[in-house]
N, C-alpha and C. Protein backbone atom coordinates (compact mmCIF):
# COMPACT_ATOMS: atom_id res chain seq x y z
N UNK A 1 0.41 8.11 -4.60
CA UNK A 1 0.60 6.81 -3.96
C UNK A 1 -0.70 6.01 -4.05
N UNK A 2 -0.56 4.97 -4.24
CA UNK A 2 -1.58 3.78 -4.14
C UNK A 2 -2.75 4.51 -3.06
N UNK A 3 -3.71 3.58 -2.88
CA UNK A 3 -4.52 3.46 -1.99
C UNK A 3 -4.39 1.95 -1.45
N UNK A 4 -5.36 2.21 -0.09
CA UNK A 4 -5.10 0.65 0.55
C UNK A 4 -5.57 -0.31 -0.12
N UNK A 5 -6.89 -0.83 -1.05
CA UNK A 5 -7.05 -1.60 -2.13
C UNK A 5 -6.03 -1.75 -2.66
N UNK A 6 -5.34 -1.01 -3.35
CA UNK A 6 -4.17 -1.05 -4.60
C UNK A 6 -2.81 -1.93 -3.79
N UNK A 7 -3.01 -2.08 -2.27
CA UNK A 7 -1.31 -2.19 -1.91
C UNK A 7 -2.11 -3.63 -1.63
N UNK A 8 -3.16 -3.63 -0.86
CA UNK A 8 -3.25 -5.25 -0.52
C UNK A 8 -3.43 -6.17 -2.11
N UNK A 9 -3.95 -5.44 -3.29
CA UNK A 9 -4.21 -6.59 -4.44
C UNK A 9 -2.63 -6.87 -4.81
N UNK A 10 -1.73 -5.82 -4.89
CA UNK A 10 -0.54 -5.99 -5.52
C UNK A 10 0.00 -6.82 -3.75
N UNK A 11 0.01 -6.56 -2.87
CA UNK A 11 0.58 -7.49 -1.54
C UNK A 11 -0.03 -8.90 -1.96
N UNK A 12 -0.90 -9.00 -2.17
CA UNK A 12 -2.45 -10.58 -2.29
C UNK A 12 -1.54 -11.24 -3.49
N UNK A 13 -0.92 -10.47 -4.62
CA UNK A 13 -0.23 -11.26 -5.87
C UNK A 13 1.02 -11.68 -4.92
N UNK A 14 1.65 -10.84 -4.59
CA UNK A 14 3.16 -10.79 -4.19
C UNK A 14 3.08 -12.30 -3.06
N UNK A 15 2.32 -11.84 -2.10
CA UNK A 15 2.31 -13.09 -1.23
C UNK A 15 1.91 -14.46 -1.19
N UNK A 16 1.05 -14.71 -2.74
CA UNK A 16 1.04 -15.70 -3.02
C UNK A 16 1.84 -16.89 -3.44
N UNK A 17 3.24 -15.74 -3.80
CA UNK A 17 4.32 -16.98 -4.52
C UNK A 17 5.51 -17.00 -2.84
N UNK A 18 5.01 -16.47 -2.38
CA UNK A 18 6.26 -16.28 -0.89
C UNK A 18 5.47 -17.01 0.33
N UNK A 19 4.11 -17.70 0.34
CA UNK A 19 3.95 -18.11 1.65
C UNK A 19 3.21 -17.07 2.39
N UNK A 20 2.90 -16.28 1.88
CA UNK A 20 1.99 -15.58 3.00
C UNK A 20 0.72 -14.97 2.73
N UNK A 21 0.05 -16.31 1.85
CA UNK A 21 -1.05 -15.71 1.56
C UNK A 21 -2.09 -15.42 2.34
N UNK A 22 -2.52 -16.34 2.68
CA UNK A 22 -3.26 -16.13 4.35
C UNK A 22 -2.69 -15.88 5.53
N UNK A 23 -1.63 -14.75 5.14
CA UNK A 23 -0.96 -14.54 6.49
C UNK A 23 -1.56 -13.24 6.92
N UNK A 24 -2.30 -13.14 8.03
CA UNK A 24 -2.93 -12.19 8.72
C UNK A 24 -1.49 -11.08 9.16
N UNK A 25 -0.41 -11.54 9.87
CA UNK A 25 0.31 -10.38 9.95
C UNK A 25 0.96 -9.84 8.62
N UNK A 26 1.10 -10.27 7.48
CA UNK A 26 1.70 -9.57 6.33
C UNK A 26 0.89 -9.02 5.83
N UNK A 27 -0.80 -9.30 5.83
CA UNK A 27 -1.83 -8.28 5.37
C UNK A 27 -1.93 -6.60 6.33
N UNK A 28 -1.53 -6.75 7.76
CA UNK A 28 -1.75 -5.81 8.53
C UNK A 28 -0.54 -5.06 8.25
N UNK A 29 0.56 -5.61 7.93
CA UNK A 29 1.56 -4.62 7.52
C UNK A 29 1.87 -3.88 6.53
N UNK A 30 0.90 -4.50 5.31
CA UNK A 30 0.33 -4.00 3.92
C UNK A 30 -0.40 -2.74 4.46
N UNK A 31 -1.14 -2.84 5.57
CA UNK A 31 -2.32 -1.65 5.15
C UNK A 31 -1.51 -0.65 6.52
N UNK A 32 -0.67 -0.57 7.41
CA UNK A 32 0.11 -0.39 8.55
C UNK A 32 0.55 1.31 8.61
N UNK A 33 1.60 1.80 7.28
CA UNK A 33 1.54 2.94 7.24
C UNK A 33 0.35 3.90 6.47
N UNK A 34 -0.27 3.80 6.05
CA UNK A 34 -1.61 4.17 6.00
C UNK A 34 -2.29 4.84 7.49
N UNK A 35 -1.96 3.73 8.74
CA UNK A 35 -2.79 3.83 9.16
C UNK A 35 -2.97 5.45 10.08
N UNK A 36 -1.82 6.12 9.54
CA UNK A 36 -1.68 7.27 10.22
C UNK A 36 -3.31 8.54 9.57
N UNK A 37 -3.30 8.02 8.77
CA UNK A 37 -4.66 8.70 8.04
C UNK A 37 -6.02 8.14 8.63
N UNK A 38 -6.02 7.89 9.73
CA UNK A 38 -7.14 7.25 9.88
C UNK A 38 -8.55 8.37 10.62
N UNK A 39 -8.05 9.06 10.46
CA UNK A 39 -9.31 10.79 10.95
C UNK A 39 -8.85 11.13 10.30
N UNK A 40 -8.71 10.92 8.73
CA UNK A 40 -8.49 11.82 7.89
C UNK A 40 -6.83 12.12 7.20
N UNK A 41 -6.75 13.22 6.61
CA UNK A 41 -5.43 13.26 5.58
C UNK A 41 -4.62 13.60 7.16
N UNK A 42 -3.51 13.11 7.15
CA UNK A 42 -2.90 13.38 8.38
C UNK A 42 -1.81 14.40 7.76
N UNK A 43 -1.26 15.03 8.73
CA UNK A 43 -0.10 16.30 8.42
C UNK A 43 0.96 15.16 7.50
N UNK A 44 1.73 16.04 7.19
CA UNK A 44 2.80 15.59 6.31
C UNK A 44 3.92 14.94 6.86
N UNK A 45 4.50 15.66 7.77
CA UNK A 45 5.10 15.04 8.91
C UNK A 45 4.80 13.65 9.12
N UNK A 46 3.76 13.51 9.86
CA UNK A 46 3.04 12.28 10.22
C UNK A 46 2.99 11.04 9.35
N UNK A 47 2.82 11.66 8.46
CA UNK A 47 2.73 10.24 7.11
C UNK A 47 4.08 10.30 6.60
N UNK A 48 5.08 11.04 6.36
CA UNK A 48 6.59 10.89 6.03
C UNK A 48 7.32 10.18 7.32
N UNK A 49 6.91 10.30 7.83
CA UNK A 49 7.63 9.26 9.41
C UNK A 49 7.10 7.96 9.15
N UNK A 50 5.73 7.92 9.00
CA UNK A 50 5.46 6.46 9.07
C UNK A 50 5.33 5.49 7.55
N UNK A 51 6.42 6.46 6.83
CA UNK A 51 6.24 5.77 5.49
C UNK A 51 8.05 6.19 5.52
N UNK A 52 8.71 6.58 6.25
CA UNK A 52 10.05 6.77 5.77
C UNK A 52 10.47 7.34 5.11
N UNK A 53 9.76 8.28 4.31
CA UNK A 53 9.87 8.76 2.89
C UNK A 53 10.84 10.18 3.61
N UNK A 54 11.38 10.23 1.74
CA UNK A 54 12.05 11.43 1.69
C UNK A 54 11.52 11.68 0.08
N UNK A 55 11.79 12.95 -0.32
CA UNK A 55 11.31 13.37 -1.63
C UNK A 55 11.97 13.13 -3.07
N UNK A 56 13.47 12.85 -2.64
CA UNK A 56 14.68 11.82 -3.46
C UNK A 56 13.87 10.44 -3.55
N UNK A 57 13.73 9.90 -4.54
CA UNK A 57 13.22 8.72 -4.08
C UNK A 57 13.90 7.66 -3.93
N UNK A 58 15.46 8.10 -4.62
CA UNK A 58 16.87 7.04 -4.19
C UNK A 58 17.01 7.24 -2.52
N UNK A 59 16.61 8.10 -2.03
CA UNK A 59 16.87 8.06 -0.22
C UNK A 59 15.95 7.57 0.01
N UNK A 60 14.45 7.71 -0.15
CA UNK A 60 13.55 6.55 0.30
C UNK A 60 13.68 5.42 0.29
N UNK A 61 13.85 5.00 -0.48
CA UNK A 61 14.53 3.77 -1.18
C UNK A 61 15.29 3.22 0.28
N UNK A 62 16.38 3.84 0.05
CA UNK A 62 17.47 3.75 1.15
C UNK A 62 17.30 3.58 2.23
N UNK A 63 16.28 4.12 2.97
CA UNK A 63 15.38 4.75 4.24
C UNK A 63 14.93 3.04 4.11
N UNK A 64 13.98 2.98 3.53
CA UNK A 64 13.28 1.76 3.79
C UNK A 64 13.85 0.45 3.58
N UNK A 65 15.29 0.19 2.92
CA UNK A 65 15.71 -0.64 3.23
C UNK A 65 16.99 -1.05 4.50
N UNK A 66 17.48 0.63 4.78
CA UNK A 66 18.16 0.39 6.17
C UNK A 66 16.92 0.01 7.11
N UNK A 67 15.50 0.49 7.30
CA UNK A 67 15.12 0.37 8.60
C UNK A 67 14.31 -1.10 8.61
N UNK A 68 14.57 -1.72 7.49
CA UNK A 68 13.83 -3.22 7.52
C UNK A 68 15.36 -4.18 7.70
N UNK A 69 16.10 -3.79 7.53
CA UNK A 69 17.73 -4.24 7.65
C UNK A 69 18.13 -4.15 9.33
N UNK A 70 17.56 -3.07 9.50
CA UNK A 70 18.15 -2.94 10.93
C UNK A 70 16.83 -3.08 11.94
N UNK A 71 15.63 -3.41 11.92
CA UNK A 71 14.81 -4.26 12.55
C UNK A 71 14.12 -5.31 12.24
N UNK A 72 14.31 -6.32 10.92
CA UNK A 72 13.71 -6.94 10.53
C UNK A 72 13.28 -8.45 12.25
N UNK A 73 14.45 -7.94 12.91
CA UNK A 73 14.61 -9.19 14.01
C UNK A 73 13.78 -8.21 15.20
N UNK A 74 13.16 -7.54 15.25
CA UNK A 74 12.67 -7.01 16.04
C UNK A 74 11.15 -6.91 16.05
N UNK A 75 10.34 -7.45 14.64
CA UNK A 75 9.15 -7.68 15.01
C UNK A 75 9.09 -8.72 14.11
N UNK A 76 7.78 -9.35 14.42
CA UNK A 76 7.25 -10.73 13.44
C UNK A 76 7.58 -10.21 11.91
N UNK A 77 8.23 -11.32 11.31
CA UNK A 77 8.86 -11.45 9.89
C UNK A 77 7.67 -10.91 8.94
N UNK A 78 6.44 -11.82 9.25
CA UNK A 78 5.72 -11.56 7.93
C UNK A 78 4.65 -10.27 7.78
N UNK A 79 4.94 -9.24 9.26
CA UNK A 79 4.54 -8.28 9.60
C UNK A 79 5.05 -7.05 8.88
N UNK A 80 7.09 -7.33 9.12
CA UNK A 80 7.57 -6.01 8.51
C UNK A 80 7.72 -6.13 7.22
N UNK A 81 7.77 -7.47 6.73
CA UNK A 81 7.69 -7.75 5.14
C UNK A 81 6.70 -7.12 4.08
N UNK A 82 5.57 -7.18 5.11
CA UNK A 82 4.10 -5.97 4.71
C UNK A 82 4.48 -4.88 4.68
N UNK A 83 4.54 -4.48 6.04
CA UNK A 83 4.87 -2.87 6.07
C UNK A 83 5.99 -2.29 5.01
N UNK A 84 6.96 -3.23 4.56
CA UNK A 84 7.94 -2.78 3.66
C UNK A 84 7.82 -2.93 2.11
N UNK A 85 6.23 -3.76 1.52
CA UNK A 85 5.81 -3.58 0.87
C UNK A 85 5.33 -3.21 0.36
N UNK A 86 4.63 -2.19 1.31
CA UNK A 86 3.54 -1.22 1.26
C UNK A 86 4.22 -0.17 0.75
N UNK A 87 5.33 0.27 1.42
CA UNK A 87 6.40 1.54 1.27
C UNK A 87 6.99 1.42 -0.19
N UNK A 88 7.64 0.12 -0.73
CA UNK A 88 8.20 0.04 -2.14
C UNK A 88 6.82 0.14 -2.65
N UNK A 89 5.76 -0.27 -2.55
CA UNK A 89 5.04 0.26 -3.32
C UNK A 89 4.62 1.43 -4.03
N UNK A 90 4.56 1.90 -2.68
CA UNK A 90 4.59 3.92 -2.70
C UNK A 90 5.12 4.08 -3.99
N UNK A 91 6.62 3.40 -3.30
CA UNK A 91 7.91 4.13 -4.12
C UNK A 91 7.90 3.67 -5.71
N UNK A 92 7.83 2.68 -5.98
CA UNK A 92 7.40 1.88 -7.48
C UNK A 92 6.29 2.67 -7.96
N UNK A 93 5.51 3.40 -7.81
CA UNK A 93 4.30 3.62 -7.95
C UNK A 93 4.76 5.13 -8.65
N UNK A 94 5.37 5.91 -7.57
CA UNK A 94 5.21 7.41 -8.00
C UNK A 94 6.71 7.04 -9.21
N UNK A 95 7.06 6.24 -8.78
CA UNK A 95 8.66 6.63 -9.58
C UNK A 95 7.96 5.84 -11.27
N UNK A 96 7.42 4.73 -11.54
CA UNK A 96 7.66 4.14 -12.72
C UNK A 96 6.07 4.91 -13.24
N UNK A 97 4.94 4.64 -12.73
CA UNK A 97 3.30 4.71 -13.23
C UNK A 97 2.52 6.22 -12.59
N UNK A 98 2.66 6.94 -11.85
CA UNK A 98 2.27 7.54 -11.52
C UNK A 98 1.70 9.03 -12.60
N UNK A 99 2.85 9.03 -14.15
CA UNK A 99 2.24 10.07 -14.93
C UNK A 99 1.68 9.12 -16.18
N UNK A 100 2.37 7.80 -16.16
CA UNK A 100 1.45 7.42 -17.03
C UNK A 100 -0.24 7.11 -16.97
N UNK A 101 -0.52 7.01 -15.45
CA UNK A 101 -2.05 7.15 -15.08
C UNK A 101 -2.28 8.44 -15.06
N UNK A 102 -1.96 9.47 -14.78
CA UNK A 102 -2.81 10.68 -14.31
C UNK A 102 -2.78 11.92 -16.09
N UNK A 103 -1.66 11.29 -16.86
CA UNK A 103 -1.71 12.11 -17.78
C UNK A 103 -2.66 11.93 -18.94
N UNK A 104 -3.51 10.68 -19.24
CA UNK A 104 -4.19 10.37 -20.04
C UNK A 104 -5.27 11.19 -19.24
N UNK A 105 -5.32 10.76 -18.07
CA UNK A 105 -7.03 11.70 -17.52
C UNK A 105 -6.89 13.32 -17.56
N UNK A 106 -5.64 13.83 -17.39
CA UNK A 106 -5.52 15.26 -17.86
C UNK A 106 -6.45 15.46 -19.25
N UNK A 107 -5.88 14.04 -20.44
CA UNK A 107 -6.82 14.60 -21.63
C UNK A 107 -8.18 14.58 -21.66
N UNK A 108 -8.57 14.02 -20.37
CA UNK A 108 -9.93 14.27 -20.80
C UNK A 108 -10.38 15.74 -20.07
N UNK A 109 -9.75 16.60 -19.89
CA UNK A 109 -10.09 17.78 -19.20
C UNK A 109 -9.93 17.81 -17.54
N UNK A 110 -9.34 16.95 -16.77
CA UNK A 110 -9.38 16.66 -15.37
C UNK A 110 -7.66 17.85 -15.42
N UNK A 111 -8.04 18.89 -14.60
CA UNK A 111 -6.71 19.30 -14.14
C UNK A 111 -5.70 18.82 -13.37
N UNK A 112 -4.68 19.41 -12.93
CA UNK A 112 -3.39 18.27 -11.93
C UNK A 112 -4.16 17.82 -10.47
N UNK A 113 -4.50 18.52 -10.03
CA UNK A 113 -5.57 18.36 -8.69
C UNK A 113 -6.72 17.71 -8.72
N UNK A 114 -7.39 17.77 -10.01
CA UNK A 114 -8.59 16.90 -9.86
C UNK A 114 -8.01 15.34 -10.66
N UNK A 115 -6.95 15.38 -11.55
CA UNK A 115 -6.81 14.08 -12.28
C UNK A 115 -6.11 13.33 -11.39
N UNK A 116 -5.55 13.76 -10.19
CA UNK A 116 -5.08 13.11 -8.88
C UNK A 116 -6.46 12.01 -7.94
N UNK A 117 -7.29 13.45 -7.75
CA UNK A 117 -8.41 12.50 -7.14
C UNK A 117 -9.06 11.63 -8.14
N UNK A 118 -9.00 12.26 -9.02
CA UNK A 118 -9.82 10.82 -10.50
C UNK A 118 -8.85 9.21 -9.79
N UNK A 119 -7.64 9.62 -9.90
CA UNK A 119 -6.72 8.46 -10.18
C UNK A 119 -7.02 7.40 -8.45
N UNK A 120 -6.84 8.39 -7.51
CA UNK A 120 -7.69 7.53 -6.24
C UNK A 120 -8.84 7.01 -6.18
N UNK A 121 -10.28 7.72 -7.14
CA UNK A 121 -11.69 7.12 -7.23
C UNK A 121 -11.51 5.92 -7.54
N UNK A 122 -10.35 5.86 -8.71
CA UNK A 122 -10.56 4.67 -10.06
C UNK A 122 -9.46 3.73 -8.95
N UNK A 123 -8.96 3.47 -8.68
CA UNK A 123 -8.19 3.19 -7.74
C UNK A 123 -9.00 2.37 -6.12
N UNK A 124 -9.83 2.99 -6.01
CA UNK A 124 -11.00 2.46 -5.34
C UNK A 124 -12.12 1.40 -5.79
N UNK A 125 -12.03 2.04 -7.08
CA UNK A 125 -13.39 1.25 -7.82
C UNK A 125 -12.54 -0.12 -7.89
N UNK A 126 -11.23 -0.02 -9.13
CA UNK A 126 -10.49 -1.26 -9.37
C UNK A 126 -10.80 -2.57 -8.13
N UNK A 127 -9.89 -1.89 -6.83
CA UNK A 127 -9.96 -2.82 -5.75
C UNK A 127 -10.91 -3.11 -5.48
N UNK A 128 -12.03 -2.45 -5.49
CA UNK A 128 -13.92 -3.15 -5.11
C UNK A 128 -13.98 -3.75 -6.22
N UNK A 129 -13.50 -3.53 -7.85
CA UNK A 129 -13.89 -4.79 -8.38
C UNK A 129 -13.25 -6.17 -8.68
N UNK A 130 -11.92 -5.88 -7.59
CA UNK A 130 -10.88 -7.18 -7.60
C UNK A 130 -10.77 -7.71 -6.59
N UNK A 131 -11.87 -8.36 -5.64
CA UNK A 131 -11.87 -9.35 -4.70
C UNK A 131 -10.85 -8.73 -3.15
N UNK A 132 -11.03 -7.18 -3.71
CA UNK A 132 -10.74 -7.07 -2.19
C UNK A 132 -11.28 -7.21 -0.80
N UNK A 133 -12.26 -7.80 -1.25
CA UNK A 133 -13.16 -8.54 -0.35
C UNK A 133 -12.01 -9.93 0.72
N UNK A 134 -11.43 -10.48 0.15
CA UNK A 134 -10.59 -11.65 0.34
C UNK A 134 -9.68 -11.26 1.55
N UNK A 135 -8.77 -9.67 1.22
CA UNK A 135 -8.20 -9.21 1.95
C UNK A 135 -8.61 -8.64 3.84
N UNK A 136 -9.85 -8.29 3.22
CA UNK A 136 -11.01 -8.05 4.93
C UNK A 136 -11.31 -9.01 5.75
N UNK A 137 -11.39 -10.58 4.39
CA UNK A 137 -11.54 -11.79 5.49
C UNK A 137 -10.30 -11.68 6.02
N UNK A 138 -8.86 -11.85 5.66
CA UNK A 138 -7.76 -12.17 6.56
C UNK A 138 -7.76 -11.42 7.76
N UNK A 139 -8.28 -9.81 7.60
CA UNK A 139 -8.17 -9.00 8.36
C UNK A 139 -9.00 -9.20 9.64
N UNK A 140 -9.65 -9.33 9.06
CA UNK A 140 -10.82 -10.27 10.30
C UNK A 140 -10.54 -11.04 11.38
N UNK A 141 -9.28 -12.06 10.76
CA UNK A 141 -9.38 -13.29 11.58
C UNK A 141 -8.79 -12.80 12.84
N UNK A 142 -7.83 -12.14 13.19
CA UNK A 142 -7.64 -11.72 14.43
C UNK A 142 -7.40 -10.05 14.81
N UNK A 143 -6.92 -9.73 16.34
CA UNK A 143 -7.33 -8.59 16.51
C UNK A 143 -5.74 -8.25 16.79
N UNK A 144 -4.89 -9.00 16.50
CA UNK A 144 -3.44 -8.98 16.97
C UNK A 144 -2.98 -7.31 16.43
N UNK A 145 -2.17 -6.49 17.29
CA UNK A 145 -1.42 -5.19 16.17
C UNK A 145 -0.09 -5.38 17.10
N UNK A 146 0.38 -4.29 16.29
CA UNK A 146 2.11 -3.63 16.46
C UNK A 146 2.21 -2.31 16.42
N UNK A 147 2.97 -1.71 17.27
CA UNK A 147 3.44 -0.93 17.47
C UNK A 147 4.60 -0.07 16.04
N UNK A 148 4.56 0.49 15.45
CA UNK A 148 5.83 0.48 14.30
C UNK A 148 5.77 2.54 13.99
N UNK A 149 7.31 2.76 13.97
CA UNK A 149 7.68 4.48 14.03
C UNK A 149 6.26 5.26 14.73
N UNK A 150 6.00 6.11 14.22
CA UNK A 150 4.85 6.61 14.78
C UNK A 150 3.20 5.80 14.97
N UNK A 151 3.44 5.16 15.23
CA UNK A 151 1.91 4.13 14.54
C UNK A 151 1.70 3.33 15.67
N UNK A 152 0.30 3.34 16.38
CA UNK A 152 0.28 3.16 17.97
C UNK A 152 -0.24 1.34 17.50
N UNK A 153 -0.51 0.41 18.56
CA UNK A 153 -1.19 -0.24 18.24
C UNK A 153 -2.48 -0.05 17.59
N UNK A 154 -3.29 0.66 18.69
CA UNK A 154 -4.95 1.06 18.22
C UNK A 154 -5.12 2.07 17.66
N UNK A 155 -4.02 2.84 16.47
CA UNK A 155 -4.08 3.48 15.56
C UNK A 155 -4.44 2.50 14.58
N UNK A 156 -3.41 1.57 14.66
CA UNK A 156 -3.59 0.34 13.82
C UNK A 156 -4.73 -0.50 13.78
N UNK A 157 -5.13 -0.60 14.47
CA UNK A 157 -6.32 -1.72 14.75
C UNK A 157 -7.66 -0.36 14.21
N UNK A 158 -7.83 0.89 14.61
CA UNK A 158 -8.89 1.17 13.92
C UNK A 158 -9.04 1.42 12.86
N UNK A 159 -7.55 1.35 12.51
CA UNK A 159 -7.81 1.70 10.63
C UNK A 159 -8.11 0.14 10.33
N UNK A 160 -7.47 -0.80 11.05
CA UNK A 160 -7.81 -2.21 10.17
C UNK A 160 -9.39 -1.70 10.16
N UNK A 161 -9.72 -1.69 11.19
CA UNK A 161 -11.63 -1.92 11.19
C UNK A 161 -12.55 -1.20 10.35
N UNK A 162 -11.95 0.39 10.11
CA UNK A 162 -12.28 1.28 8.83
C UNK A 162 -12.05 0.42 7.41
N UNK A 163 -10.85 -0.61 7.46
CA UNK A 163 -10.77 -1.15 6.11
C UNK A 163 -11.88 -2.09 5.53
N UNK A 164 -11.79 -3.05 6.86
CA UNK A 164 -12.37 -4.20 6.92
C UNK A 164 -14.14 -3.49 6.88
N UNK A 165 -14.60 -2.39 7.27
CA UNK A 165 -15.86 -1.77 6.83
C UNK A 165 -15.68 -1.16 5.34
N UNK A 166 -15.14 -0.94 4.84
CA UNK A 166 -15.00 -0.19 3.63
C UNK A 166 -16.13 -0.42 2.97
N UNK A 167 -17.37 0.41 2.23
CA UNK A 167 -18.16 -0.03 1.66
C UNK A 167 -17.48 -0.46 -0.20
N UNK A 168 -18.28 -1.02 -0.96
CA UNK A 168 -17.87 -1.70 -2.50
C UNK A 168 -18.39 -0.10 -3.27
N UNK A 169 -17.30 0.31 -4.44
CA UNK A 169 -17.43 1.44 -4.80
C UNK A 169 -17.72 0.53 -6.30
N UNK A 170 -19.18 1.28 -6.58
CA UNK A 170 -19.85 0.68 -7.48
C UNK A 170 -19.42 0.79 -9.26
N UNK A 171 -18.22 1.53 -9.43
CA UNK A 171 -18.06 2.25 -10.82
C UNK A 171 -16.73 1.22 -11.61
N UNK A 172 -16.89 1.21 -12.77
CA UNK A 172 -15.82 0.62 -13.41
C UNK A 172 -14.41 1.72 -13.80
N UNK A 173 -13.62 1.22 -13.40
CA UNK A 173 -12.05 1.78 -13.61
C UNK A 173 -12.15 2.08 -15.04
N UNK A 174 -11.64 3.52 -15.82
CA UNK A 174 -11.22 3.31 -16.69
C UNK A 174 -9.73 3.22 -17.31
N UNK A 175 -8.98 4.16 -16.21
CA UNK A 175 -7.34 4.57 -16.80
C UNK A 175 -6.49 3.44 -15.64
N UNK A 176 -7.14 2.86 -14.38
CA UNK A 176 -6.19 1.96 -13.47
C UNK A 176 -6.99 0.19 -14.50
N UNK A 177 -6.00 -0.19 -14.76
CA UNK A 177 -6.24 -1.53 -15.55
C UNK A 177 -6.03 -2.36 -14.97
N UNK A 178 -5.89 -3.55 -15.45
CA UNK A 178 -4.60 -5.00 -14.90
C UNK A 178 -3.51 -4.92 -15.55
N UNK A 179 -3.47 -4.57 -16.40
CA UNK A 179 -1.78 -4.54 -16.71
C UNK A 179 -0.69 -3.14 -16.12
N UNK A 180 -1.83 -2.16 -15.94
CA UNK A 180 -0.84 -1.62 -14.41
C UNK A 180 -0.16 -2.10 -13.13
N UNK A 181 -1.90 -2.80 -12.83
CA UNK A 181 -1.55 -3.45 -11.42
C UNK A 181 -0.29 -4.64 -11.63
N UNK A 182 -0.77 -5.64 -12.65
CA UNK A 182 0.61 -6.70 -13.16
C UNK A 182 1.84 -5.97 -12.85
N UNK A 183 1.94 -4.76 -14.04
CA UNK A 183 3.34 -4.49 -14.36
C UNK A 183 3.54 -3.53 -12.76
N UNK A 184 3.08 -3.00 -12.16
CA UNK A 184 3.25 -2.55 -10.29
C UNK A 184 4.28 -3.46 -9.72
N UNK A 185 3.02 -4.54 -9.81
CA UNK A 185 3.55 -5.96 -9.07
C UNK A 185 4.72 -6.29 -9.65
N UNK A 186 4.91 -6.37 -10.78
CA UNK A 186 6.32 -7.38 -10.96
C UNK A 186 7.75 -6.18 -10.22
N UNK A 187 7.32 -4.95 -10.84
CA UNK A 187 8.57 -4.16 -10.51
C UNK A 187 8.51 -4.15 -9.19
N UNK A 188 7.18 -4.65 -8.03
CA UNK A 188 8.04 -4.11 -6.59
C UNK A 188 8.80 -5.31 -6.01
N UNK A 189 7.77 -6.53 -6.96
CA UNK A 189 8.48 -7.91 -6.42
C UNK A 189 10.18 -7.92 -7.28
N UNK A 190 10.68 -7.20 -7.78
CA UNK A 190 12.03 -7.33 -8.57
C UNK A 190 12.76 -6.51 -7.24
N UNK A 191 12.23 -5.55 -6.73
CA UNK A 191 12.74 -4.50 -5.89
C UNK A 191 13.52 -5.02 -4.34
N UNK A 192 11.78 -5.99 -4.13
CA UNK A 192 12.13 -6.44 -2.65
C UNK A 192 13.14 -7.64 -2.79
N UNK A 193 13.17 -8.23 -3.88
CA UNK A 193 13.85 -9.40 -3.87
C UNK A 193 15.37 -8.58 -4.56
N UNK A 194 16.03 -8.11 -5.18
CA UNK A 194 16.82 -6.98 -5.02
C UNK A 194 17.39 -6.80 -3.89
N UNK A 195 16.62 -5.97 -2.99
CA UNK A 195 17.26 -6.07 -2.04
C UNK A 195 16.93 -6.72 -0.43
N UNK A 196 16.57 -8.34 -1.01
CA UNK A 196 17.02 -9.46 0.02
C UNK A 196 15.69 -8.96 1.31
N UNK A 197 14.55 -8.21 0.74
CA UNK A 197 12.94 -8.60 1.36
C UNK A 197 12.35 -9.87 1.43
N UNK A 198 12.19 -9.84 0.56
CA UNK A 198 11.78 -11.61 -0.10
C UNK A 198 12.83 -12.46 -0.79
């Protein structure tokens, strides 16, 4: 799965053609299920609740569009629109790109376990070198959170503040490109608009 760089640059494209570019609650809902990791890799449990997931990725799928269907009227619009972007992301991610990134770094000698963490470094670097800076200002502007499945308010709010500190990871990407991130973006924006997100 993405990292939080990777969901706000592909959220930062997506929300530019929908109105919510400077929308402080659709950025917090971008970075939202994440925030269960915030002391670290959280149990499995923990992050499959707050990401909906199931291991079918046609039931995830499913998962995340009944529970934005059946609360979209229950919290601010441009809040769960995040949070449900974040999740197709996931899901776009492992289902279409996920071996076409990690199998080229296999050739360079990186095993399944380490060409995983390669693919999060580079993944890090990308977003420090694509103005994810932009995303920390929105985050900034207020201290507003939500409550959402397992995910407290001030679960939320300290991962925003871990984000919004993130130091700039100094290395150039070699196997995460722009025409990943592009072709990411178009398939999750085909997805949400599919099924009646955006």
């Amino acid at each position: 799965m993405p990292t939080s760089g990777i969901h706000e640059i592909v959220g930062r494209k997506i929300s530019s053609k929908y109105n919510y570019l400077d929308n402080y609650d659709f950025y917090l809902g971008l970075i939202a299920p994440d925030s269960v990791n915030y002391l670290g890799f959280a149990p499995k449990e923990d992050r499959w609740n707050a990401h909906l997931r199931d291991k079918d990725l046609s039931i995830w799928k499913s998962n995340i569009i009944n529970f934005y269907n059946d609360n979209k009227d229950n919290y601010n619009e441009s809040f769960i629109k995040g949070y449900i972007t974040h999740i197709m992301t996931d899901i776009v991610y492992d289902e279409s790109f996920y071996l076409d990134v990690t199998l080229p770094m296999k050739s360079i000698n990186k095993v399944d376990h380490e060409a995983h963490l390669y693919m999060l470094e580079e993944m890090k670097a990308y977003s420090s070198n694509n103005d994810f800076i932009y995303t920390k200002e929105i985050l900034s502007k207020s201290n507003n959170t939500y409550n959402i499945r397992n995910i407290s308010k001030e679960l939320l709010s300290n991962w925003k503040n871990k984000i919004i500190n993130e130091e700039k990871v100094d290395i150039k990407p070699q196997f995460i490109t722009n025409k990943i991130i592009e072709d990411l973006t178009t398939k999750v924006e085909e997805e949400l608009i599919k099924y009646k997100v955006l």
